[in-house]
C-alpha atoms as a PDB file:
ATOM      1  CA  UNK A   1       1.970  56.607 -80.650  1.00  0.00           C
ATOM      2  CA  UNK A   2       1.629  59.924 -79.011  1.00  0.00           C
ATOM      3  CA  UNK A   3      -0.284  62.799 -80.475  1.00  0.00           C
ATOM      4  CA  UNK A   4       1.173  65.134 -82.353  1.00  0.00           C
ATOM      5  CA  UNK A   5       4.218  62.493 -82.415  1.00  0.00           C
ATOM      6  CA  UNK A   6       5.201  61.960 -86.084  1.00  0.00           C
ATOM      7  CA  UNK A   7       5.313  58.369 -87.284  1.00  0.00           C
ATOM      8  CA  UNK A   8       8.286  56.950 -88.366  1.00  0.00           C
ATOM      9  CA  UNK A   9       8.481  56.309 -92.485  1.00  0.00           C
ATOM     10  CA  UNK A  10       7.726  52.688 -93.087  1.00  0.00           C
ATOM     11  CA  UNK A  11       9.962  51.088 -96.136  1.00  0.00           C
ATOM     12  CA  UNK A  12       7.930  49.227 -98.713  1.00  0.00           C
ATOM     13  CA  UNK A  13       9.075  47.100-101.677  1.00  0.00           C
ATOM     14  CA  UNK A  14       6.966  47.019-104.540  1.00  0.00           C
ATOM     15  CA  UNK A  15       7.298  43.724-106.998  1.00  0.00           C
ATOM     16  CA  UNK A  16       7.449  44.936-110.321  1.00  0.00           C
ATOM     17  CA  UNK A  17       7.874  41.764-112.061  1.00  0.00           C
ATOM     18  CA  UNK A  18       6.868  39.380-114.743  1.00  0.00           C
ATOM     19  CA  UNK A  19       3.665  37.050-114.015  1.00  0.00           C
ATOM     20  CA  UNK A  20       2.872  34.214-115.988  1.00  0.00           C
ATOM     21  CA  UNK A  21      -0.481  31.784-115.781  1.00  0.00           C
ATOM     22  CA  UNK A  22       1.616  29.380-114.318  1.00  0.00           C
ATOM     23  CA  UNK A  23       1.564  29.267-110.277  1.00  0.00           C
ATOM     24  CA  UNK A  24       5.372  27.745-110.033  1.00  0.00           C
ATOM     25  CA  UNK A  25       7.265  30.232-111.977  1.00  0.00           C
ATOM     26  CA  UNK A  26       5.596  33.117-110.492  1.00  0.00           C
ATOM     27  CA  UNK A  27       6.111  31.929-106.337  1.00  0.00           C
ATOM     28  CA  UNK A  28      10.037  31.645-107.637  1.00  0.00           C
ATOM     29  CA  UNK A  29       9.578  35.270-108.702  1.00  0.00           C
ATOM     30  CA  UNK A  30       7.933  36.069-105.115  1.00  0.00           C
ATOM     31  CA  UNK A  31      11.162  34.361-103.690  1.00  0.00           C
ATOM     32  CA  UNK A  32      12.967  37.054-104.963  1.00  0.00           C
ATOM     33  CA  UNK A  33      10.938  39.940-103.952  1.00  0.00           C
ATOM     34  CA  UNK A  34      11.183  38.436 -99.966  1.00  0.00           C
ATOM     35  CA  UNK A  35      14.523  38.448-100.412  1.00  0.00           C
ATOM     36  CA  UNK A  36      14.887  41.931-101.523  1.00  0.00           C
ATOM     37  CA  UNK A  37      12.200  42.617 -99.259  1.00  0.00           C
ATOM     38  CA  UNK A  38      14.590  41.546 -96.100  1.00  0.00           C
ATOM     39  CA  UNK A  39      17.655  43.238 -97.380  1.00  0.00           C
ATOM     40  CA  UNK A  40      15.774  46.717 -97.728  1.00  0.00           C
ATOM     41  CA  UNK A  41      14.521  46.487 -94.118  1.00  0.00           C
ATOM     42  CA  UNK A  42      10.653  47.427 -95.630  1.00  0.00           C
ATOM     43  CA  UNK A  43       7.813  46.480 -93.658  1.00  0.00           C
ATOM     44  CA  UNK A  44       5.397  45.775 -96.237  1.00  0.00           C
ATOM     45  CA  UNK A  45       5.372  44.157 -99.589  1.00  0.00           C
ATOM     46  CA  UNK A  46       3.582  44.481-102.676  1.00  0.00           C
ATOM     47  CA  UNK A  47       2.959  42.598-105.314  1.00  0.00           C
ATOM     48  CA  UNK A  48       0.535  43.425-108.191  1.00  0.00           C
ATOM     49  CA  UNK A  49      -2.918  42.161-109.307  1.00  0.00           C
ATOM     50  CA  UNK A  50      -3.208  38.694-109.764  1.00  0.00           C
ATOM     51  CA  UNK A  51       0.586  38.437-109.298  1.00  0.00           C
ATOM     52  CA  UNK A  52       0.385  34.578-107.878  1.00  0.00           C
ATOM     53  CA  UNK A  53      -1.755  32.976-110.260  1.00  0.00           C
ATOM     54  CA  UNK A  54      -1.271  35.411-112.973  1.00  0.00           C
ATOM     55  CA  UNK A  55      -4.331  35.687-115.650  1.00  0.00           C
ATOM     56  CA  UNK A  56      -5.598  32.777-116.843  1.00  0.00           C
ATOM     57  CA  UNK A  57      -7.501  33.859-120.022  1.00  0.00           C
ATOM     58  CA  UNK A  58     -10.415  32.473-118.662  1.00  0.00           C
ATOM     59  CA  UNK A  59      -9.469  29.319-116.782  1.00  0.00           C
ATOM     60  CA  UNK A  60     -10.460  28.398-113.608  1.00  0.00           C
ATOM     61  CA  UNK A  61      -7.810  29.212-110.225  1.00  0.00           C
ATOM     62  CA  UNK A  62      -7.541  25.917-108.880  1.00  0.00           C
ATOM     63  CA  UNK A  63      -7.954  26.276-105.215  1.00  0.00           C
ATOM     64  CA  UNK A  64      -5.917  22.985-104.432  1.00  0.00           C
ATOM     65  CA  UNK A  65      -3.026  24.973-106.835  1.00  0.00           C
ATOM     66  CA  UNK A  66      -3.587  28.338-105.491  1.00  0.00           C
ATOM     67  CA  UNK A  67      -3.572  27.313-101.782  1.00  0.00           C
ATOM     68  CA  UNK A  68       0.109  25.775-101.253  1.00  0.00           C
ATOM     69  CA  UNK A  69       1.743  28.689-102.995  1.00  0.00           C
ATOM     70  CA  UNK A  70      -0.566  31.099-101.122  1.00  0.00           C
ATOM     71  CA  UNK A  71       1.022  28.939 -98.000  1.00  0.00           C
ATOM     72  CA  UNK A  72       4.099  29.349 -98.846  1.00  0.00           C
ATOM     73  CA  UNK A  73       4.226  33.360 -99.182  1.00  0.00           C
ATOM     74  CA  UNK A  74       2.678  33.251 -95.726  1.00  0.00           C
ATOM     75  CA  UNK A  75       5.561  31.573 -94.694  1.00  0.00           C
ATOM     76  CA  UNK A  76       8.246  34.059 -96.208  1.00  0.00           C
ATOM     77  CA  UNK A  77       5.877  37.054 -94.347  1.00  0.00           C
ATOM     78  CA  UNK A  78       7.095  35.580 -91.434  1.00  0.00           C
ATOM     79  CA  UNK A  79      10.752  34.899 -92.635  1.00  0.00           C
ATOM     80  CA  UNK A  80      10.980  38.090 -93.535  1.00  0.00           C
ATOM     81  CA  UNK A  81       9.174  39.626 -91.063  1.00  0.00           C
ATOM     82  CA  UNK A  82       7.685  42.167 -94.144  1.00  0.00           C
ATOM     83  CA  UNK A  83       3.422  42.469 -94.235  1.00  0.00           C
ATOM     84  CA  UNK A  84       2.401  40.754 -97.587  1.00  0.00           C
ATOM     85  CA  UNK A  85      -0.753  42.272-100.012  1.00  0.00           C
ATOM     86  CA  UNK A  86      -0.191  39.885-102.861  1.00  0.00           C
ATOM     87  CA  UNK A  87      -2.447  39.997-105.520  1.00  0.00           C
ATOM     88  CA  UNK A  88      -4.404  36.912-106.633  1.00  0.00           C
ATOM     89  CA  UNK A  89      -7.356  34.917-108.201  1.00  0.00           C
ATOM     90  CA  UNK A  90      -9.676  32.464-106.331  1.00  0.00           C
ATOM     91  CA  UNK A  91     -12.547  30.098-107.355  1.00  0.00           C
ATOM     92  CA  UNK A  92     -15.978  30.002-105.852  1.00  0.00           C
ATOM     93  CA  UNK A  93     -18.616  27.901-107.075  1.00  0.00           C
ATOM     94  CA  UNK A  94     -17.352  28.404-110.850  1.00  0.00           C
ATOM     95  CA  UNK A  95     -16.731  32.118-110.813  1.00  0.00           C
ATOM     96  CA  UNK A  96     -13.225  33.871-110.706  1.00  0.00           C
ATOM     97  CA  UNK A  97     -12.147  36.205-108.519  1.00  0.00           C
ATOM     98  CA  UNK A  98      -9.663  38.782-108.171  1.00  0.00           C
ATOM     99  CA  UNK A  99      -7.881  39.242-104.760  1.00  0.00           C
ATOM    100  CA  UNK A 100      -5.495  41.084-102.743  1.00  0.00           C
ATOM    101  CA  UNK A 101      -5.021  38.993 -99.720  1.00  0.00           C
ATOM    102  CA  UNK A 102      -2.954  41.141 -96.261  1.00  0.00           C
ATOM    103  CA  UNK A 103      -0.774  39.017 -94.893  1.00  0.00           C
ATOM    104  CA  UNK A 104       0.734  39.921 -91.039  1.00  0.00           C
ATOM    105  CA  UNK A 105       4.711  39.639 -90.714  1.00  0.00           C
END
């Protein structure tokens, strides 16, 4: 970019939509959101705080649950060609953690 060249507005689409503590339902949800996310021509995509594995009252993010589904939404970054912070919780060594993960188009 030049200086003193404005940037160009970059579309986002923001997924405001039910999570659940179960892995499954909520990648269908993130499905949607890619889809949307292609039609609106937006660059990025956001989904909210522990919006894959949703909140688990306590229970433990299985990593060898979490990490297919986290796969997947990789995938549909590229698909969709959209720049993915999706919200999540990971496991280390017995402790939970909550995560926004940047994933490149």
């Amino acid at each position: 970019k030049e200086a003193g060249r404005p940037q160009r507005p970059q579309r986002i689409t923001l997924a405001q939509v039910l999570t659940k503590g179960d892995i499954a339902f909520n990648l269908a949800k993130a499905e949607t959101v890619f889809a949307q996310a292609g039609k609106d021509r937006a660059k990025w995509v956001l989904f909210p705080e522990l919006f894959l594995t949703g909140t688990h009252n306590g229970d433990r993010y299985r990593q060898s649950d979490v990490a297919p589904a986290f796969a997947r939404m990789e995938a549909w970054c590229r698909q969709y060609r959209v720049i993915g912070l999706i919200g999540t919780g990971w496991n280390d060594q017995g402790k939970n953690y909550n995560q926004v993960r940047v994933v490149d188009a």
